[in-house]
Structure formats: structure tokens, C-alpha cells
C-alpha atoms as a PDB file:
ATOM      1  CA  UNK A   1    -277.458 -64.639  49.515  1.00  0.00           C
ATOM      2  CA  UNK A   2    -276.445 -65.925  53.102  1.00  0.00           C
ATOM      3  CA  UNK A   3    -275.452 -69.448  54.003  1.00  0.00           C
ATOM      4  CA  UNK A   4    -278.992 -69.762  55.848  1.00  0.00           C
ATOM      5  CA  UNK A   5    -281.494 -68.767  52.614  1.00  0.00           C
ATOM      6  CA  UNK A   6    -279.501 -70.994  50.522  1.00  0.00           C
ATOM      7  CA  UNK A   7    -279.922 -73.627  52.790  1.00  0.00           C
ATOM      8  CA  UNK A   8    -283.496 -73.312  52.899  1.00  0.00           C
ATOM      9  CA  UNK A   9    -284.013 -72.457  48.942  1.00  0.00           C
ATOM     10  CA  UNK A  10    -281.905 -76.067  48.903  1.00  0.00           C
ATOM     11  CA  UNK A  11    -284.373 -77.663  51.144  1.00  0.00           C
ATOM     12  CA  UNK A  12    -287.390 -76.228  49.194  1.00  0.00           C
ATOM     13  CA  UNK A  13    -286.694 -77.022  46.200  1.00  0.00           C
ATOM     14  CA  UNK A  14    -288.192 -79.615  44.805  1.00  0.00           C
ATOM     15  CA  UNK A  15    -285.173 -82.045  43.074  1.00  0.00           C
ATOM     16  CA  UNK A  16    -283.941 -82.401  46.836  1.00  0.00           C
ATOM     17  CA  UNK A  17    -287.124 -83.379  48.122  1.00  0.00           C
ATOM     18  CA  UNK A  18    -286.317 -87.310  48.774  1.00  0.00           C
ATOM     19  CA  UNK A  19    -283.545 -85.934  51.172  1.00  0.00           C
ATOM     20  CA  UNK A  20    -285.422 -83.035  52.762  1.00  0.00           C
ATOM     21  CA  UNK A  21    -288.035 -85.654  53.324  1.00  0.00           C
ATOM     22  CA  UNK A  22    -285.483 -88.094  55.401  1.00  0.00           C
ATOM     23  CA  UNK A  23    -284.040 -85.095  57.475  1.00  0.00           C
ATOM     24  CA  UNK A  24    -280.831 -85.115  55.126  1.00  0.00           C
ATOM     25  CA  UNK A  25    -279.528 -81.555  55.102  1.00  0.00           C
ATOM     26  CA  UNK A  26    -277.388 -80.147  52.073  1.00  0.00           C
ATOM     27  CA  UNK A  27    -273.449 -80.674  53.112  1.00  0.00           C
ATOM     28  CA  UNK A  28    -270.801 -78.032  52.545  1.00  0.00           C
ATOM     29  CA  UNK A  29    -268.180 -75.941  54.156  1.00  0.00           C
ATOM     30  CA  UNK A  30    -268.681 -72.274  53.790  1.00  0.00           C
ATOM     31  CA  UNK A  31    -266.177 -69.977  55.813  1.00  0.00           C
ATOM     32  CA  UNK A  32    -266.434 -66.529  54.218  1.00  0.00           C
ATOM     33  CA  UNK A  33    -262.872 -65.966  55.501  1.00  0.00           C
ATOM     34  CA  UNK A  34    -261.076 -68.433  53.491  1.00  0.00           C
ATOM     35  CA  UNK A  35    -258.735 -68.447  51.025  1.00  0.00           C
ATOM     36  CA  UNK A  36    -258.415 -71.838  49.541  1.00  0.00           C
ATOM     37  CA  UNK A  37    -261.572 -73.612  48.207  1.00  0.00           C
ATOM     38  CA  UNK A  38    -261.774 -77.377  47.904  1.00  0.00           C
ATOM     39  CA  UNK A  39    -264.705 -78.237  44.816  1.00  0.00           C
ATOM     40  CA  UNK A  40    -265.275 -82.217  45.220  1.00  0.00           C
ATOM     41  CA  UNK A  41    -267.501 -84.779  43.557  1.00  0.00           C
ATOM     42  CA  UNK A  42    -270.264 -85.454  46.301  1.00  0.00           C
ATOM     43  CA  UNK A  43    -270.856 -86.738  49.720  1.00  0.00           C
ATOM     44  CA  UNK A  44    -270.762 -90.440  50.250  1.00  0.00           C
ATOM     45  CA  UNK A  45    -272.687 -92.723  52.127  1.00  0.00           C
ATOM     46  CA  UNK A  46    -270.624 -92.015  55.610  1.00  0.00           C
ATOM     47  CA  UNK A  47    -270.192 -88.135  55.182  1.00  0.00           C
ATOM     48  CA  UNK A  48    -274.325 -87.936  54.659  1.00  0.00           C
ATOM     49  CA  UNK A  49    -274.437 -89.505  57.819  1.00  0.00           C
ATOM     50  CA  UNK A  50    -272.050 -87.228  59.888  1.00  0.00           C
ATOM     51  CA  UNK A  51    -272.833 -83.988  57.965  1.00  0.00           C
ATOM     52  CA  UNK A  52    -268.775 -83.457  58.006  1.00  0.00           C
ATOM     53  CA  UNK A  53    -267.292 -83.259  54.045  1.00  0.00           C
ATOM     54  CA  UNK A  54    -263.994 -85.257  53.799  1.00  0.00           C
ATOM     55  CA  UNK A  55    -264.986 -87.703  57.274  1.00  0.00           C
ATOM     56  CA  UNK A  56    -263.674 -90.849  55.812  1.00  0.00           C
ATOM     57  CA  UNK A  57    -260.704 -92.785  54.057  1.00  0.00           C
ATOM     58  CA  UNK A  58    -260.706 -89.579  51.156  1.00  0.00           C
ATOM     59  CA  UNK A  59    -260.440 -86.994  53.933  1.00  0.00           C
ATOM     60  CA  UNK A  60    -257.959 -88.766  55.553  1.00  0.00           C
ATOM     61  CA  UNK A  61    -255.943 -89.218  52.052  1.00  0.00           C
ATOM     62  CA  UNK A  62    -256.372 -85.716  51.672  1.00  0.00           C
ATOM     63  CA  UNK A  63    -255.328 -83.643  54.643  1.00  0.00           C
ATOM     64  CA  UNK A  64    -251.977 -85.637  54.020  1.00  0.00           C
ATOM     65  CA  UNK A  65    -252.035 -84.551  50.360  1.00  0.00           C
ATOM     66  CA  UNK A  66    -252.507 -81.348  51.379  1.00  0.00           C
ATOM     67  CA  UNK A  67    -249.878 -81.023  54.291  1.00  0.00           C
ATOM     68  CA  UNK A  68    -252.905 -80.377  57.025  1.00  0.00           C
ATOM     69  CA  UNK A  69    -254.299 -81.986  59.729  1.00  0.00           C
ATOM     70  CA  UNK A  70    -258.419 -82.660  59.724  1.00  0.00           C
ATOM     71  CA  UNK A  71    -258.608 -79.582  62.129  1.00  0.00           C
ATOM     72  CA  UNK A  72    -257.052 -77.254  59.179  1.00  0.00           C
ATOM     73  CA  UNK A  73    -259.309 -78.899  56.878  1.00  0.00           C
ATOM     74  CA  UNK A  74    -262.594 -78.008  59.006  1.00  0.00           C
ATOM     75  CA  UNK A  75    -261.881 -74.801  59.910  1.00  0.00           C
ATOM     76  CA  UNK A  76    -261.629 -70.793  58.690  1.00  0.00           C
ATOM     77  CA  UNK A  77    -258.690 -71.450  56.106  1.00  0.00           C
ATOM     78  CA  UNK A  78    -260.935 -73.595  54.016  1.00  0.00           C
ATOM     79  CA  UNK A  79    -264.440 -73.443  52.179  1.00  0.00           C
ATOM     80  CA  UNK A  80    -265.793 -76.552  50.308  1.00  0.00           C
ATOM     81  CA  UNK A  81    -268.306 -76.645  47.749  1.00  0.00           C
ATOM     82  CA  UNK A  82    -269.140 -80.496  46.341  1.00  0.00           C
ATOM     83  CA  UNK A  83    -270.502 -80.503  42.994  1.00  0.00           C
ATOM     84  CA  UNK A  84    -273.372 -82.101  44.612  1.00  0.00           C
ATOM     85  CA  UNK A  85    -274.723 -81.559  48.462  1.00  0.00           C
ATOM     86  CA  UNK A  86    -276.429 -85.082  48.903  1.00  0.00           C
ATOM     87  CA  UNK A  87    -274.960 -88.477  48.258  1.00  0.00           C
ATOM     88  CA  UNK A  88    -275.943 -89.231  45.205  1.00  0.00           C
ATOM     89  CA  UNK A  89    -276.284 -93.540  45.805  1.00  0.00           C
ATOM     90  CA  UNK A  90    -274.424 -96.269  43.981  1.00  0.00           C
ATOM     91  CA  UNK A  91    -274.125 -96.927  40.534  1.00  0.00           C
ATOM     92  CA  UNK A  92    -272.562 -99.780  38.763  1.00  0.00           C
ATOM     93  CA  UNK A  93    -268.759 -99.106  38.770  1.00  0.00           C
ATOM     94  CA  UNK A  94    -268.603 -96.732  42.514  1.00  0.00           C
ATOM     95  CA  UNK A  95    -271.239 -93.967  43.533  1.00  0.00           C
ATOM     96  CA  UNK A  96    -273.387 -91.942  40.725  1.00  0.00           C
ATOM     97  CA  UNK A  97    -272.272 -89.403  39.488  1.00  0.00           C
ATOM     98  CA  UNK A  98    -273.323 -85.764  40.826  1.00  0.00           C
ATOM     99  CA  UNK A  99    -276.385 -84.088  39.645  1.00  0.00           C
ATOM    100  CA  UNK A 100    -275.386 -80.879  37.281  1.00  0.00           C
ATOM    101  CA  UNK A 101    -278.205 -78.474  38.775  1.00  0.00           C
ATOM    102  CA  UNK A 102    -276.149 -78.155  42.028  1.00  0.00           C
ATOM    103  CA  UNK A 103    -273.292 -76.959  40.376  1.00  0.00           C
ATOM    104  CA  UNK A 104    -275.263 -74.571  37.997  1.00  0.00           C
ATOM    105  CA  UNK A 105    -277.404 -73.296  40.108  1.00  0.00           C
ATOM    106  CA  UNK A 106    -276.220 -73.469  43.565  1.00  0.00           C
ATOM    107  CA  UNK A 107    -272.132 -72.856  43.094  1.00  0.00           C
ATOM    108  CA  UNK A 108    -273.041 -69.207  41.847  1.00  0.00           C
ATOM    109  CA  UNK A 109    -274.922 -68.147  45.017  1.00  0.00           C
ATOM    110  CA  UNK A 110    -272.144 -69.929  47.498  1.00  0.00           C
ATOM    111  CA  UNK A 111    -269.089 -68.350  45.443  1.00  0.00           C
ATOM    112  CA  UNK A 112    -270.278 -65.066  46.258  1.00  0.00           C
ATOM    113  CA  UNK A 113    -269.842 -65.550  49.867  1.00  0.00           C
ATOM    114  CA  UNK A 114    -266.425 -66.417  49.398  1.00  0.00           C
ATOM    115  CA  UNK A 115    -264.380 -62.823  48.425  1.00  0.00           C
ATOM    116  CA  UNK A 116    -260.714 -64.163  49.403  1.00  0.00           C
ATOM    117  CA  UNK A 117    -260.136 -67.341  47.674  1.00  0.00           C
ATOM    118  CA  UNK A 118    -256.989 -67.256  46.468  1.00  0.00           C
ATOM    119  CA  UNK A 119    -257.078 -70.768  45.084  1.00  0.00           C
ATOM    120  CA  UNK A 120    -259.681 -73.391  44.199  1.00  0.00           C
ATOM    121  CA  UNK A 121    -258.674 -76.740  44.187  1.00  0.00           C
ATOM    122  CA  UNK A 122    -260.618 -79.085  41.772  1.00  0.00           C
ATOM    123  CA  UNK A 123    -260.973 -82.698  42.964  1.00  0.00           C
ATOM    124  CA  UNK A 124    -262.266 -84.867  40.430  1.00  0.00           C
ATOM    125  CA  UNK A 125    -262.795 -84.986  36.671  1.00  0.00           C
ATOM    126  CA  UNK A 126    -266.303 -83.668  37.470  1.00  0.00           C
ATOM    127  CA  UNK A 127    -265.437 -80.380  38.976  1.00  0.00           C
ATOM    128  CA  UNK A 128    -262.271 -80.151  36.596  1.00  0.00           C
ATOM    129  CA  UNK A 129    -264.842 -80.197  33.366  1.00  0.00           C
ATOM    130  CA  UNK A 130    -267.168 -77.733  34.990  1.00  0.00           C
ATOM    131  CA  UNK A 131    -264.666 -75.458  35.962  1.00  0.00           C
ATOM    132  CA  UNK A 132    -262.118 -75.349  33.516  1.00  0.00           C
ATOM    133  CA  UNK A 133    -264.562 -76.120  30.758  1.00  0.00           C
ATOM    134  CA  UNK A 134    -262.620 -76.683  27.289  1.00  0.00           C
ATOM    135  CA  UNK A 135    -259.467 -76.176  29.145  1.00  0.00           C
ATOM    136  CA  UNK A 136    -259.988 -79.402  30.590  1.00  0.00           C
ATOM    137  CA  UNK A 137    -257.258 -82.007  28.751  1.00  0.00           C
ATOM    138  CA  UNK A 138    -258.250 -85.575  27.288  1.00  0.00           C
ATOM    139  CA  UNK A 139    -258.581 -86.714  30.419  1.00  0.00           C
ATOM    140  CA  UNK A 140    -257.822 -86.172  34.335  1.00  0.00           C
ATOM    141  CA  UNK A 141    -254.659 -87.890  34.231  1.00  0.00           C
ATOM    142  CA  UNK A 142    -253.465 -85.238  31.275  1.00  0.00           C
ATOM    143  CA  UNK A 143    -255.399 -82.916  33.188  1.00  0.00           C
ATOM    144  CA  UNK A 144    -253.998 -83.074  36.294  1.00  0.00           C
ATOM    145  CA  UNK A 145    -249.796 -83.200  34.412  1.00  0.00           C
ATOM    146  CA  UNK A 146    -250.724 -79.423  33.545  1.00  0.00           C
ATOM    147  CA  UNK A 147    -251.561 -78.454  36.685  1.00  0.00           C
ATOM    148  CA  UNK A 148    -249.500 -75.493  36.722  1.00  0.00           C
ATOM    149  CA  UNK A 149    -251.342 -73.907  33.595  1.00  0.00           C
ATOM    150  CA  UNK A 150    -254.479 -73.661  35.665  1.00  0.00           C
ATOM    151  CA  UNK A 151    -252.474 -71.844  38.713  1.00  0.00           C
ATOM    152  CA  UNK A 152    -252.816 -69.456  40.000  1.00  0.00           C
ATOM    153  CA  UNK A 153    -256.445 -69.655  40.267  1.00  0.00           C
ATOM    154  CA  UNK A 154    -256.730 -73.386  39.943  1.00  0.00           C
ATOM    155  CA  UNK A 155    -255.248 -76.777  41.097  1.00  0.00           C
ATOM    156  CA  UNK A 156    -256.841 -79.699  39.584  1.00  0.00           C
ATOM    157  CA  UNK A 157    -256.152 -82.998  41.351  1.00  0.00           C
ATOM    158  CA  UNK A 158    -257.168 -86.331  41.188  1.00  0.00           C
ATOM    159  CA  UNK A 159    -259.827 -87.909  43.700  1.00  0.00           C
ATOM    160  CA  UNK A 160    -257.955 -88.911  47.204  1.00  0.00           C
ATOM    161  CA  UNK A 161    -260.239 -92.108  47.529  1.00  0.00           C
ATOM    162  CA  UNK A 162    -258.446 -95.325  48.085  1.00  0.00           C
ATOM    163  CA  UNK A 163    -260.208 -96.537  44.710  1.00  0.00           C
ATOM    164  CA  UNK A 164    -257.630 -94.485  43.162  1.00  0.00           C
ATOM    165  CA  UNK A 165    -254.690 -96.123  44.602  1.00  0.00           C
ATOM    166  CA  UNK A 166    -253.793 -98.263  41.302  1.00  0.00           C
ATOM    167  CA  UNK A 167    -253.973 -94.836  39.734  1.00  0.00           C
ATOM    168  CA  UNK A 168    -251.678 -93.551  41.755  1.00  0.00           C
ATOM    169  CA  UNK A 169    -249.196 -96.269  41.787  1.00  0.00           C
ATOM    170  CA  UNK A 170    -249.502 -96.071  37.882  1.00  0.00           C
ATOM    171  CA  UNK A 171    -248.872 -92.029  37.389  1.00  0.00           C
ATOM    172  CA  UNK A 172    -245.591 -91.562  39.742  1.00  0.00           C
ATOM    173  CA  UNK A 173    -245.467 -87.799  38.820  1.00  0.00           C
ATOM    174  CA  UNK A 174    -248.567 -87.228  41.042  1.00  0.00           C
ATOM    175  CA  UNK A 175    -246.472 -88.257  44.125  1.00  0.00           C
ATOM    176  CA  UNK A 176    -243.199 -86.886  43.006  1.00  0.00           C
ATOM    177  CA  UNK A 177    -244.305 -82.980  41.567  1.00  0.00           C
ATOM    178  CA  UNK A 178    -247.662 -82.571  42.112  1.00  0.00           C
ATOM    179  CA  UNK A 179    -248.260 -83.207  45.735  1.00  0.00           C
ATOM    180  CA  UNK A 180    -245.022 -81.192  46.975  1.00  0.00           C
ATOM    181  CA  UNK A 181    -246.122 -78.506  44.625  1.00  0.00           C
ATOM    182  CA  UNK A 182    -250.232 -78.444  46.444  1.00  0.00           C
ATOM    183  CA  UNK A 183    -248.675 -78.230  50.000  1.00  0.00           C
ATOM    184  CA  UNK A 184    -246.264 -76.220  49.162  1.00  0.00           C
ATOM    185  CA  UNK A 185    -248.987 -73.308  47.936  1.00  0.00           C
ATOM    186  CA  UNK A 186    -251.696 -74.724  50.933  1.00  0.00           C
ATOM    187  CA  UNK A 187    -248.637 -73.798  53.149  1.00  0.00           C
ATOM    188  CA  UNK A 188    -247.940 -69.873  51.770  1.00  0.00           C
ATOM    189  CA  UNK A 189    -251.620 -69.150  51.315  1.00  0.00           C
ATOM    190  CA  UNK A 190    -252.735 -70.489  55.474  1.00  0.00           C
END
């Protein structure tokens, strides 16, 4: 199904209406060329207002992460597929957490679009436990230490929000092996 009827099956259906009804389209990056797909947690409150994924502090954490400039990010070399396409508002500790029918329902349709990924990076504990399903470790921070068991296919990572900067500072090995390791593979697959 093309990018255009998803969009409008999106917009028609019904779970989305309190967006269609404020003129908020469905965000996400699909470049049928690409090889390396980025899965995220959701829009926040500044991306829904741009329409541009990653147009913040997190995209500008993770175009360093990933050895890229914003340009790279937003063009042919990448796809990327939130787990949901609409912020989904505030909760009590940080933003809600994404609803599951977008994932289930919607993922399928846009994957099929996308017949070169070569890698599929999973930000977030959200699209690591519907992705890797009961491969998915005690947590993200276990998770994300056995990165390379999920490769080639997969590179789970944690969130590059600046709410995750204490755990950052408090799992070195994310810095020291796993970042090198992501550009290094962004950089052979571009």
C-alpha cells in the first residue's frame, strides 16, 4: 500500500480522529530507497508542530550518535517509523506512552515499502519489546549491552533525549562501545 492510502486510511480511521480533527497529520519518514530504519517512541510536542521526526534536543543528540548531520538524517539513506504517528500528550513522569495499534497495524503496511533495509535501529524500550519480543533482556539497559546479538538486523539503543543524560553518565559502556560501534555500521551501510 503506498505512502498516500496509508496516510489517508490513518486519517480515517477513527482512533486518530482528535488529531485529524485539529489538522494534525500522521508523522513519519518513508524513503523506499533506504537502507537503515530508525523505529522511535513517538512525536513530541515540538515535532507535531513542525511535521519533521527528530526536530528537537533528541534529533540533535542523535545525528551525533549516529555520526550524521540532520541533512543525512532527513533524507534517502533513512526511513523512520515511530511506534506512534501523533504525540501522544503528557503523563505523569514525561510524555505517554505510544498507543500499540500503530505499531500493529500500521508498521506492517509501511515495512513493505521499505525492500533495502539493511538495519533497523530500535530507539526505546518500546520499540525494543515490540520488535525483539522475548528477546528483549530485563531491561533496556541489559538490552541495549547485547546489542551485537540483535545485529545484523537490529541495533537497539537507548532514547537520545536529554532526560536520559543521568543514564548515560551512569552506563559508560554506551559511550565507550556502543556508539563507535552504531556509526561505525551507519557509516558502511550510507
Amino acid at each position: 500500500m503506498e505512502e498516500k492510502l496509508i496516510i489517508k486510511k490513518l486519517r480515517e480511521d477513527c482512533r486518530n480522529e482528535i488529531y485529524t480533527n485539529k489538522g494534525i497529520n500522521p508523522i513519519f519518514q518513508l524513503n523506499p530507497k533506504s537502507k537503515i530504519l530508525i523505529i522511535g517512541q513517538a512525536p513530541g510536542e515540538r515535532v507535531e508542530e513542525t511535521g519533521i521526526l527528530f526536530n528537537d534536543k533528541s534529533g540533535e543528540n542523535l545525528v551525533k550518535w549516529l555520526g550524521i548531520s540532520e541533512d543525512v538524517l532527513h533524507s534517502e539513506d533513512f526511513s523512520i517509523i515511530p511506534m506512534d504517528f501523533y504525540y501522544p500528550g503528557k503523563g505523569k513522569s514525561g510524555d505517554k506512552a505510544p498507543r500499540s495499534f500503530i505499531a500493529k497495524e500500521y508498521h506492517p503496511l509501511l515495512l513493505n515499502e521499505l525492500k533495502d533495509i539493511k538495519l533497523t535501529i530500535l530507539i526505546g524500550a518500546y520499540a525494543q519489546k515490540f520488535y525483539l519480543k522475548d528477546k528483549f533482556k530485563k531491561n533496556l539497559t541489559e538490552t541495549v549491552k547485547s546489542y551485537k546479538e540483535f545485529l545484523p538486523e537490529y541495533f537497539p539503543i537507548a532514547h537520545p533525549s536529554p532526560l536520559n543524560n543521568r543514564w548515560i553518565a551512569k552506563n559508560p559502556f554506551f559511550k565507550e562501545e556502543v556508539l563507535p560501534e552504531l556509526k561505525k555500521i551507519v557509516k558502511n551501510l550510507r
